[in-house]
C-alpha atoms as a PDB file:
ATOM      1  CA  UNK A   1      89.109 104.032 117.902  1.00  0.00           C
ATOM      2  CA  UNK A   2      87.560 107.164 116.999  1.00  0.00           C
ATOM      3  CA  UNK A   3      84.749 107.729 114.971  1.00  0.00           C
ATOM      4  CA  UNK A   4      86.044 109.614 112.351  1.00  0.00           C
ATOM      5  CA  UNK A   5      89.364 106.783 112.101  1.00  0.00           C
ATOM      6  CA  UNK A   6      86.231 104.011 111.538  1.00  0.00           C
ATOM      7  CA  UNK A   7      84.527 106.195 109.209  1.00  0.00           C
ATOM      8  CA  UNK A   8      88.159 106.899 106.936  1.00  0.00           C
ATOM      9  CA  UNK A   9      88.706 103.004 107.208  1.00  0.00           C
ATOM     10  CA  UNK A  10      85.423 102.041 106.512  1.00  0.00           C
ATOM     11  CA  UNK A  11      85.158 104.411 102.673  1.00  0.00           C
ATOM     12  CA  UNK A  12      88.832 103.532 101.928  1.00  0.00           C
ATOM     13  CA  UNK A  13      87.661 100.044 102.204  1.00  0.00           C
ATOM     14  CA  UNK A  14      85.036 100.981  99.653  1.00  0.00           C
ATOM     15  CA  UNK A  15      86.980 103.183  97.933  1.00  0.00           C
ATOM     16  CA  UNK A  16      90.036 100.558  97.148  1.00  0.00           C
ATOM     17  CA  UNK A  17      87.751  97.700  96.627  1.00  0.00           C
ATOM     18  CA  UNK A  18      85.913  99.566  93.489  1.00  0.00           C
ATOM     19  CA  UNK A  19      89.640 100.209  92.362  1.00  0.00           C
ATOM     20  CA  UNK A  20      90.853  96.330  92.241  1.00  0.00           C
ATOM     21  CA  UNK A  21      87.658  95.583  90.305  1.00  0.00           C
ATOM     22  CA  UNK A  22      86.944  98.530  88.317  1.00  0.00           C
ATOM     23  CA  UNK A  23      90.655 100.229  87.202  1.00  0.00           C
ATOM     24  CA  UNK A  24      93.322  97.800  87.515  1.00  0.00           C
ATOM     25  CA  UNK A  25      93.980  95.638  84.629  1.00  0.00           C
ATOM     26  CA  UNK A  26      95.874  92.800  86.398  1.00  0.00           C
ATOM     27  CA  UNK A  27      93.862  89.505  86.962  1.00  0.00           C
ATOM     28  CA  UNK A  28      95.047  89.146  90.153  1.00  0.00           C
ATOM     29  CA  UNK A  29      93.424  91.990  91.289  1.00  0.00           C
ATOM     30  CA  UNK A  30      90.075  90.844  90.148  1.00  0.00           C
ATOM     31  CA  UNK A  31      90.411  88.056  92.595  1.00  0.00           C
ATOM     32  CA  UNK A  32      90.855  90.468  95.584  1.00  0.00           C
ATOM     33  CA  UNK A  33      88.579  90.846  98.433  1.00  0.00           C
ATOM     34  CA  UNK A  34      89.098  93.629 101.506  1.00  0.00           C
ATOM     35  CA  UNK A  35      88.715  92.540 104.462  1.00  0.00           C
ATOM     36  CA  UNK A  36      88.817  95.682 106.356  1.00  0.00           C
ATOM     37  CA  UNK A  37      90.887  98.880 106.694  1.00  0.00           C
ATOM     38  CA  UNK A  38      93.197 100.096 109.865  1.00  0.00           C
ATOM     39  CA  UNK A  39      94.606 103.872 109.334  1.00  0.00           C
ATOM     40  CA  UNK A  40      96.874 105.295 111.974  1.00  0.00           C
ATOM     41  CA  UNK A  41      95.450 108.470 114.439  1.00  0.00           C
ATOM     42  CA  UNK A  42      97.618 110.849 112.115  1.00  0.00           C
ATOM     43  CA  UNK A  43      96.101 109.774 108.890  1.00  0.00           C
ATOM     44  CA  UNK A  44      99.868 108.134 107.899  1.00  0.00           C
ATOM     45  CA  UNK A  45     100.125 105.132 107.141  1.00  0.00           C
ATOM     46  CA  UNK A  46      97.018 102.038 106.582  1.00  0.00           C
ATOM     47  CA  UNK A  47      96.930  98.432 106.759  1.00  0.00           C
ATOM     48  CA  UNK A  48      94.522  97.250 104.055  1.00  0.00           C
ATOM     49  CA  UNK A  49      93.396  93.539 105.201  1.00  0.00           C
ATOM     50  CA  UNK A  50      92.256  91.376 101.945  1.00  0.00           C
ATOM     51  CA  UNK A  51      92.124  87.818 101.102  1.00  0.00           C
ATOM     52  CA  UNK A  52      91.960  86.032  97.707  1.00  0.00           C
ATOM     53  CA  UNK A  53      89.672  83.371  95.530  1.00  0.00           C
ATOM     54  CA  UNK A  54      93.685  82.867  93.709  1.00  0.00           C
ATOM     55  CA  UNK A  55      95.512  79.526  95.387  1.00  0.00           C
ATOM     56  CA  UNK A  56      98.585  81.548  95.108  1.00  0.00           C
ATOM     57  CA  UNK A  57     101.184  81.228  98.106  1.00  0.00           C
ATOM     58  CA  UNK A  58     100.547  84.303 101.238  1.00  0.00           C
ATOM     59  CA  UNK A  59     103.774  85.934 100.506  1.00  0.00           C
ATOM     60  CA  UNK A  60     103.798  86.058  96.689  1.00  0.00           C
ATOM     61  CA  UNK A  61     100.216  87.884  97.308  1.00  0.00           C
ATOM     62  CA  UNK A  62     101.033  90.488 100.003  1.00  0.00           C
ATOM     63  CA  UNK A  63     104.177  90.936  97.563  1.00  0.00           C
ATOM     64  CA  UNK A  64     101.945  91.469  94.116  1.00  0.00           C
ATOM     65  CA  UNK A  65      99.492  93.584  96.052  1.00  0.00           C
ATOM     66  CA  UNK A  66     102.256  95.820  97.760  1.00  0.00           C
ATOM     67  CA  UNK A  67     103.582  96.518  94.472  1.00  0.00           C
ATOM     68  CA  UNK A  68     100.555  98.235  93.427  1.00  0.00           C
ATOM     69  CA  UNK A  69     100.176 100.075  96.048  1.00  0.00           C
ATOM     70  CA  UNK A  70     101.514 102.916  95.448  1.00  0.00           C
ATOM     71  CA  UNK A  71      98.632 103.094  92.085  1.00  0.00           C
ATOM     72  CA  UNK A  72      95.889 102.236  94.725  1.00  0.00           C
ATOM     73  CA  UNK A  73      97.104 105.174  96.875  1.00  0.00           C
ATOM     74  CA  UNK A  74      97.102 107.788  94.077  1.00  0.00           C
ATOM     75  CA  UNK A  75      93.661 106.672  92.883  1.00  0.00           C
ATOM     76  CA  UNK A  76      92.917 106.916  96.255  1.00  0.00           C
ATOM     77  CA  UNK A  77      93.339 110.672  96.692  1.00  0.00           C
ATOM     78  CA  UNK A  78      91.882 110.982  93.390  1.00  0.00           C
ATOM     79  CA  UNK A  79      88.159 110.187  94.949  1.00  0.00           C
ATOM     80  CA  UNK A  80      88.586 110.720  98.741  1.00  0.00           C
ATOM     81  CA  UNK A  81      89.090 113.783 100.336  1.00  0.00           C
ATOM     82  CA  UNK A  82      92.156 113.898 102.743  1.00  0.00           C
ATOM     83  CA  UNK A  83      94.489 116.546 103.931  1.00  0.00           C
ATOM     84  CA  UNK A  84      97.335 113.663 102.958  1.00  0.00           C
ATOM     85  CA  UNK A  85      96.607 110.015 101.338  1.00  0.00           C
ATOM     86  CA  UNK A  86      97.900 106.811 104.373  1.00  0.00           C
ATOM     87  CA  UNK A  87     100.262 105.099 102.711  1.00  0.00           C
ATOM     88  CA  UNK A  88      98.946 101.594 101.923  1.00  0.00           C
ATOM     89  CA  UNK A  89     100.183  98.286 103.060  1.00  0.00           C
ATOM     90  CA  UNK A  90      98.513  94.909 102.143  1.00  0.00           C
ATOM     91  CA  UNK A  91      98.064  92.139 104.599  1.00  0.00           C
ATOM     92  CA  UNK A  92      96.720  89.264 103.824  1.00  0.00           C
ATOM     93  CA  UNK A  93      93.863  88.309 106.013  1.00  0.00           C
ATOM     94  CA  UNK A  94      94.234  85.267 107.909  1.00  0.00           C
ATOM     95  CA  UNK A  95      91.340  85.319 109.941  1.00  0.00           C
ATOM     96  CA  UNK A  96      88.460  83.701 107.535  1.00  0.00           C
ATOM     97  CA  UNK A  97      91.704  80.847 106.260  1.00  0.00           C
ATOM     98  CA  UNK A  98      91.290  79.990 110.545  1.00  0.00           C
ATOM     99  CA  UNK A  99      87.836  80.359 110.697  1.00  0.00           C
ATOM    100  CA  UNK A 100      87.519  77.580 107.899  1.00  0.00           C
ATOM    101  CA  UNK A 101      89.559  75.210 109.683  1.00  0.00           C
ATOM    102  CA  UNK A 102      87.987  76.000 113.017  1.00  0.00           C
ATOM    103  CA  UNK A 103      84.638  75.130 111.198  1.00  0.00           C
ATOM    104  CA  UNK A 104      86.100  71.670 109.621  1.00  0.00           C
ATOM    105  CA  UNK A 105      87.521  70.708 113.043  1.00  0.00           C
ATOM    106  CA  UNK A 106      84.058  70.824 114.803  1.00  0.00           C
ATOM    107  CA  UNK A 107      82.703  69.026 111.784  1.00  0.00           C
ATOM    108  CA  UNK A 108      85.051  66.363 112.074  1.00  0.00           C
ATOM    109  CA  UNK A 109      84.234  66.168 115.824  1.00  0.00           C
ATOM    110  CA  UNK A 110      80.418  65.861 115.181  1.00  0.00           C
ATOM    111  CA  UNK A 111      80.797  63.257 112.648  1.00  0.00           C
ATOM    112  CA  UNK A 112      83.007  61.289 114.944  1.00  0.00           C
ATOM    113  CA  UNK A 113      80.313  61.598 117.413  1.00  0.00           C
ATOM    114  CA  UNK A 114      77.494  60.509 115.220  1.00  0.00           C
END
């Protein structure tokens, strides 16, 4: 990935984080993290990766999140310079969900052991 790609992913990370938590008005969007950013070579299209502290089901998430997407994009290119905004898609991040359960499957293995 090219520098410039990490360093677009890496401030609309920022950029949409200080959004959920500063200029949205929904709960649910106080209760967002971002996980990290992937943006297409032509600037198009970007997967925003984010998990949750609400125990609300996966889909209904991605769903709430995706319908405010299209606010997060035009705050977006309100505050970041771009010849043209990605359009945003949110995914929730499974990856720290499957690092938890890796981490209480060795525990369960050490205590067994002890």
């Amino acid at each position: 990935m090219s520098v410039k790609i990490e360093r677009i992913n890496s401030e609309l990370a920022k950029i949409i984080s200080e959004i959920l938590a500063y200029e949205t008005r929904d709960e649910l969007m106080h209760t967002i993290t971002i996980t990290s950013v992937e943006t297409s070579k032509d600037l198009s299209y970007s997967k925003v990766f984010f998990t949750s502290i609400k125990d609300l089901p996966i889909n209904e998430l991605e769903k709430e999140m995706n319908e405010a997407s299209d606010f997060v994009r035009k705050k977006v290119a309100e505050k970041i310079d771009l010849r043209q905004t990605p359009k945003i898609k949110f995914i929730y991040d499974k990856s720290i969900e499957y690092g938890n359960k890796i981490e209480k499957i060795i525990a369960e293995i050490n205590e067994e052991k002890a």
